[in-house]
N, C-alpha and C. Protein backbone atom coordinates (compact mmCIF):
# COMPACT_ATOMS: atom_id res chain seq x y z
N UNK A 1 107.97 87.06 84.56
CA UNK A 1 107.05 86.55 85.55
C UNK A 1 107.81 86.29 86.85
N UNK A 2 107.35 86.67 88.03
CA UNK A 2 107.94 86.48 89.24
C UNK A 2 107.99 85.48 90.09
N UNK A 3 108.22 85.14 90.91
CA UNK A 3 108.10 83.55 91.89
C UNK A 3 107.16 84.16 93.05
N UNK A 4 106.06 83.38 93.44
CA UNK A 4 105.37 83.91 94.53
C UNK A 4 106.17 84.01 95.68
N UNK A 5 105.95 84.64 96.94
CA UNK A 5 107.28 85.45 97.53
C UNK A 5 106.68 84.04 98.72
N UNK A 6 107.68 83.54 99.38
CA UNK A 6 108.22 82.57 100.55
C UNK A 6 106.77 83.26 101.78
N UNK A 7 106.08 82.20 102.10
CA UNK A 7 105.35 82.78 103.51
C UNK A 7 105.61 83.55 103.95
N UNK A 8 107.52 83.25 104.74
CA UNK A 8 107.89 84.09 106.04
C UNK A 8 108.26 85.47 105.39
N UNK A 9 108.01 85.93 104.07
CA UNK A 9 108.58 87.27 103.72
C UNK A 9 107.70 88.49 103.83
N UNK A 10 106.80 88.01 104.62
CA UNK A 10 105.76 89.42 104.85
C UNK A 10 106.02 89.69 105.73
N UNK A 11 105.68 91.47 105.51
CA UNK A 11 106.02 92.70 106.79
C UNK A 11 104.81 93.66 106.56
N UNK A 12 104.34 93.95 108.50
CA UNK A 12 102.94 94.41 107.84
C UNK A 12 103.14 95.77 108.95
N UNK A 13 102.63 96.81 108.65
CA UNK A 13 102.90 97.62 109.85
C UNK A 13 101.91 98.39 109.64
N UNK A 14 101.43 99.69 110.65
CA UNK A 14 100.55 100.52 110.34
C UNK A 14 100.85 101.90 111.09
N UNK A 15 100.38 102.98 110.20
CA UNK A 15 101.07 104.13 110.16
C UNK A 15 100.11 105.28 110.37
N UNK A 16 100.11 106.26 110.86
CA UNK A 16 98.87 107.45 110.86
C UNK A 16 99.72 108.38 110.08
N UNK A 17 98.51 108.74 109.13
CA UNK A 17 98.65 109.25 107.87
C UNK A 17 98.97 111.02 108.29
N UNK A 18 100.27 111.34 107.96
CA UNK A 18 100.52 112.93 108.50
C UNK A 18 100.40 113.63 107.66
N UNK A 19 100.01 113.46 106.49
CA UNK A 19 100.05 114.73 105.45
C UNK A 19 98.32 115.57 105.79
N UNK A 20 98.50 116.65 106.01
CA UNK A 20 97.69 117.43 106.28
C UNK A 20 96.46 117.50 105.13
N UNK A 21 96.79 116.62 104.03
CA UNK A 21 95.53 116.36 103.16
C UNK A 21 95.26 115.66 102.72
N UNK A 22 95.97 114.21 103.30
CA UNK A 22 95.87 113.17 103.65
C UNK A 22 96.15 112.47 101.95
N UNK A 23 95.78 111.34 101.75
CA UNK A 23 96.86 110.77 100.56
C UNK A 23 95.68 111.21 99.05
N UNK A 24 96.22 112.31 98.70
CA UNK A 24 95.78 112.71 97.46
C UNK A 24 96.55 112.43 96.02
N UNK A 25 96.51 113.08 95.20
CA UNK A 25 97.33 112.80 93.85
C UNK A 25 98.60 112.42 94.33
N UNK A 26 99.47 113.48 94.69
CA UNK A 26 100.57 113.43 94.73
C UNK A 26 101.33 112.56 95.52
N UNK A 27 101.06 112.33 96.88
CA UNK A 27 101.23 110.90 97.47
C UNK A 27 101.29 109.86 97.19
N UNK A 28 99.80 109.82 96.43
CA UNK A 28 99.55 108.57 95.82
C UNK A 28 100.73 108.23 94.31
N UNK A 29 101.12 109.24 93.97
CA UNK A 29 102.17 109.17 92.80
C UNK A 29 103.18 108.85 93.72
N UNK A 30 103.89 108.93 94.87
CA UNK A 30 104.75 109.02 95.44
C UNK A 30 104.56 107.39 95.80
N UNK A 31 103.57 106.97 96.55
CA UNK A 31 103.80 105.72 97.08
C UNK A 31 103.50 104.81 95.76
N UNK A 32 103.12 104.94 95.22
CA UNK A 32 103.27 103.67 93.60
C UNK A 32 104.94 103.97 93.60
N UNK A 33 105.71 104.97 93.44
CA UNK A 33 107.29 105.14 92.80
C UNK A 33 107.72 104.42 93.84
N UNK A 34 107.67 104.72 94.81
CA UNK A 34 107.95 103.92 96.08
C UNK A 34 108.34 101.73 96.13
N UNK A 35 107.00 102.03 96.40
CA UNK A 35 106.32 100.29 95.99
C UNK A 35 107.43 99.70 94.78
N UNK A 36 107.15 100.64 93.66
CA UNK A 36 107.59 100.08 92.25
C UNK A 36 109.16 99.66 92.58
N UNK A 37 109.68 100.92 93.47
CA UNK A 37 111.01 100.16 93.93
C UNK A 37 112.11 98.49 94.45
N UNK A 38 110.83 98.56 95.01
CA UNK A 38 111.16 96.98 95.55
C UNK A 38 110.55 95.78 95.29
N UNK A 39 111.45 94.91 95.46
CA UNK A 39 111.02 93.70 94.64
C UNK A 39 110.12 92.74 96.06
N UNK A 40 108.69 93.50 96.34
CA UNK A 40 108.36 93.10 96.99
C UNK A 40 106.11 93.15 96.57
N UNK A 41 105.53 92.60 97.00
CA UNK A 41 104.45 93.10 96.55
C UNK A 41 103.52 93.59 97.62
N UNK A 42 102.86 95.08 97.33
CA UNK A 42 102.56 95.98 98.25
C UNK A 42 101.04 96.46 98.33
N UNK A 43 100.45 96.01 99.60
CA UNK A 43 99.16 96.42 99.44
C UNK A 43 98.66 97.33 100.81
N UNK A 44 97.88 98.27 100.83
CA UNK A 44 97.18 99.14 101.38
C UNK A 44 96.14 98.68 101.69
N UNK A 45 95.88 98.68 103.52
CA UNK A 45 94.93 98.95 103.59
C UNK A 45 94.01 100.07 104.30
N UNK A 46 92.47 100.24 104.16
CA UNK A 46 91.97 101.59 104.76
C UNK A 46 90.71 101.26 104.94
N UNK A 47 90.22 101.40 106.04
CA UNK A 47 89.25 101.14 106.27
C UNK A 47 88.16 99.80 105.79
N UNK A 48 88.73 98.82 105.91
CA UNK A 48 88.01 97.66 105.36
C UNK A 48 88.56 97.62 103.69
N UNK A 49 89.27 98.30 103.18
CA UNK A 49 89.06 98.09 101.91
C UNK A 49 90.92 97.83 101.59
N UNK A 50 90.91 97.43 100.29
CA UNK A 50 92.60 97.00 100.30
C UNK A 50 92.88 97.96 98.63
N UNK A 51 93.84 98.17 98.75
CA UNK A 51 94.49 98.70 97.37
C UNK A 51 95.94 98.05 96.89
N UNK A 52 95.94 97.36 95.72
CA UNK A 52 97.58 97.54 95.67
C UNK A 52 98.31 98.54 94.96
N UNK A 53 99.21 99.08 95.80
CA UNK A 53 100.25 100.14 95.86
C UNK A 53 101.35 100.52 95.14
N UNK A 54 101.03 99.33 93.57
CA UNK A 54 101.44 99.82 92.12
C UNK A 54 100.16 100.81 91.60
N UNK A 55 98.98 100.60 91.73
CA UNK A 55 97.90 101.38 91.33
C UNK A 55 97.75 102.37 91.90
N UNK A 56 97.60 103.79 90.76
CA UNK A 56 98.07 104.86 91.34
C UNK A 56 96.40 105.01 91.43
N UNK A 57 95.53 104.63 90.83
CA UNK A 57 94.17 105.03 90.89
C UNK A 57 93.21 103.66 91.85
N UNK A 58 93.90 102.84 92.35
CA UNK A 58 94.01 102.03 93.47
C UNK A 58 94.01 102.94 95.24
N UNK A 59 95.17 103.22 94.30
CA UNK A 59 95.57 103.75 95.86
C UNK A 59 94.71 105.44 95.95
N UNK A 60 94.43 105.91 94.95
CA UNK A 60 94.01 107.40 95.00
C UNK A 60 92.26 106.68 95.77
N UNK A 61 91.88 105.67 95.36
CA UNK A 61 90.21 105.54 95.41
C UNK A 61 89.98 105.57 96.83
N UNK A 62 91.03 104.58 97.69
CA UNK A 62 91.20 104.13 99.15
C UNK A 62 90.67 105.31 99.82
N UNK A 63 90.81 106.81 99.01
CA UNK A 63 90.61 108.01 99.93
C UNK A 63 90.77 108.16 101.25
N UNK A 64 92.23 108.50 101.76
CA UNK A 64 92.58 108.21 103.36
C UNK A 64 93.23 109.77 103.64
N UNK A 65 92.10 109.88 104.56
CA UNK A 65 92.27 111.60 105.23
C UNK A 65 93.47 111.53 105.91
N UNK A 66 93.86 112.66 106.01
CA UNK A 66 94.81 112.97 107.06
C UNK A 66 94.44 112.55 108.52
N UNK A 67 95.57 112.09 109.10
CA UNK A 67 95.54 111.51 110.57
C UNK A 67 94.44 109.77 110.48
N UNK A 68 94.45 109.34 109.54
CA UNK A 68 94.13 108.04 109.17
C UNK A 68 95.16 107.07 109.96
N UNK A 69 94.49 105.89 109.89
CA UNK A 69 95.48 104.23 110.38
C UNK A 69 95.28 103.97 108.87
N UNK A 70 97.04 103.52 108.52
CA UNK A 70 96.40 102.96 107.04
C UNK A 70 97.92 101.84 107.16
N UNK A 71 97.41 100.85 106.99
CA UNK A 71 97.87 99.33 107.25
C UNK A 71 98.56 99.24 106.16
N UNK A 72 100.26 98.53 105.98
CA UNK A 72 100.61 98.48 104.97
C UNK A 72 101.61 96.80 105.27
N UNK A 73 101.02 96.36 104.27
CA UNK A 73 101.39 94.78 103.67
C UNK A 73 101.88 94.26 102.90
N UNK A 74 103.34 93.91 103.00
CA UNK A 74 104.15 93.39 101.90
C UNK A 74 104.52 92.19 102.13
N UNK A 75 104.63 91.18 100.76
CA UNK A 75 105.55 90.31 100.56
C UNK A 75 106.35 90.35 99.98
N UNK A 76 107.21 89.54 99.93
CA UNK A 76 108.30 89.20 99.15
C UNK A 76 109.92 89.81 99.52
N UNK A 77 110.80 89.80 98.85
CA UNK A 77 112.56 89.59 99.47
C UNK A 77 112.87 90.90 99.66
N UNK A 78 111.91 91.75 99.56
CA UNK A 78 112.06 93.23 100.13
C UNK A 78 111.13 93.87 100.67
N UNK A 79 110.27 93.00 101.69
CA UNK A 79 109.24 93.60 101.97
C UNK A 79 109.23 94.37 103.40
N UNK A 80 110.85 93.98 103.93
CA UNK A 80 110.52 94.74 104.88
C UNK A 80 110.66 96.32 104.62
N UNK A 81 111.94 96.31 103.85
CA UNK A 81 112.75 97.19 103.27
C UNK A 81 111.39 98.53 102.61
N UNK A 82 110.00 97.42 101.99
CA UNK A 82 109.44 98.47 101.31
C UNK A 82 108.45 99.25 102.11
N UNK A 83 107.68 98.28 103.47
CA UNK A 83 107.23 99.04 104.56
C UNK A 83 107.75 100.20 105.31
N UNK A 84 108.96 99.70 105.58
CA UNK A 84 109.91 100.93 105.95
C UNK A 84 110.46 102.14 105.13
N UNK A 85 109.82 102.68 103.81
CA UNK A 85 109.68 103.48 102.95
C UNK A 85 108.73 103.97 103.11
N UNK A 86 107.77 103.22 103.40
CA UNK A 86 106.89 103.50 102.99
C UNK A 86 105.79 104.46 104.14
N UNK A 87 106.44 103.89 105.12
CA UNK A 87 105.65 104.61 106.68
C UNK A 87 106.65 105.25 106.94
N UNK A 88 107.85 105.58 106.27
CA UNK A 88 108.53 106.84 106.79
C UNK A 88 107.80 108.26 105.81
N UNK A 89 107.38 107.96 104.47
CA UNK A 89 107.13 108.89 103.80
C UNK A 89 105.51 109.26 104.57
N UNK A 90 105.06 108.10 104.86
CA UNK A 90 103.37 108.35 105.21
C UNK A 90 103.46 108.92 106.85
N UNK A 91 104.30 108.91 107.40
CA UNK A 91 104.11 109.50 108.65
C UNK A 91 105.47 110.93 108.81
N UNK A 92 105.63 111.50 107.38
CA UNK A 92 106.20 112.69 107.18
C UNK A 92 105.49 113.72 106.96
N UNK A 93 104.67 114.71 107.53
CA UNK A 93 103.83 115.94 107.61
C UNK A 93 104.03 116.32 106.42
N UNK A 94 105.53 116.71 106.24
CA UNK A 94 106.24 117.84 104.94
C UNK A 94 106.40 116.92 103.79
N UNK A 95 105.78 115.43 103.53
CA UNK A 95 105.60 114.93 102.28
C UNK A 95 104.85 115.13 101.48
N UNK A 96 104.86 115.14 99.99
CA UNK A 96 104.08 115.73 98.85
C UNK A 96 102.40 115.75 99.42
């Protein structure tokens, strides 16, 4: 069981979505492996709606087209660390 993460440990940024088919299976497998990395807790958002970004069928439902704003929100002792994974892969054209 984990310790809820300190107020000041959230990092929130937002990214336009470059994959030309915007976050389908494979992405979405990509950003859960991602997330799962860090010891931080990671949520998506898209259009009014939120996903967290261990759920690969979370994050597949969000359905976010290509060239999307898709808001990404972490806490905890690696949360900057996991935003910055995370909008480098989501604003990479040539990612899965």
């Amino acid at each position: 069981m984990s310790e809820a993460p300190a107020p000041g440990d959230e990092c929130v940024a937002t990214v336009e979505v470059a994959n030309p088919n915007g976050v389908h299976a494979r992405p979405s497998h990509r950003i859960v492996s991602l997330a799962q990395d860090f010891d931080a807790e990671v949520e998506l958002e898209y259009d009014g709606r939120r996903a967290e970004a261990r759920s690969i069928l979370a994050v597949m439902t969000l359905g976010v087209p290509p060239g999307a704003e898709l808001r990404i929100r972490a806490r905890g002792p690696q949360a900057a660390e996991a935003v910055a994974a995370l909008v480098a892969f989501l604003a990479d054209p040539d990612g899965p």
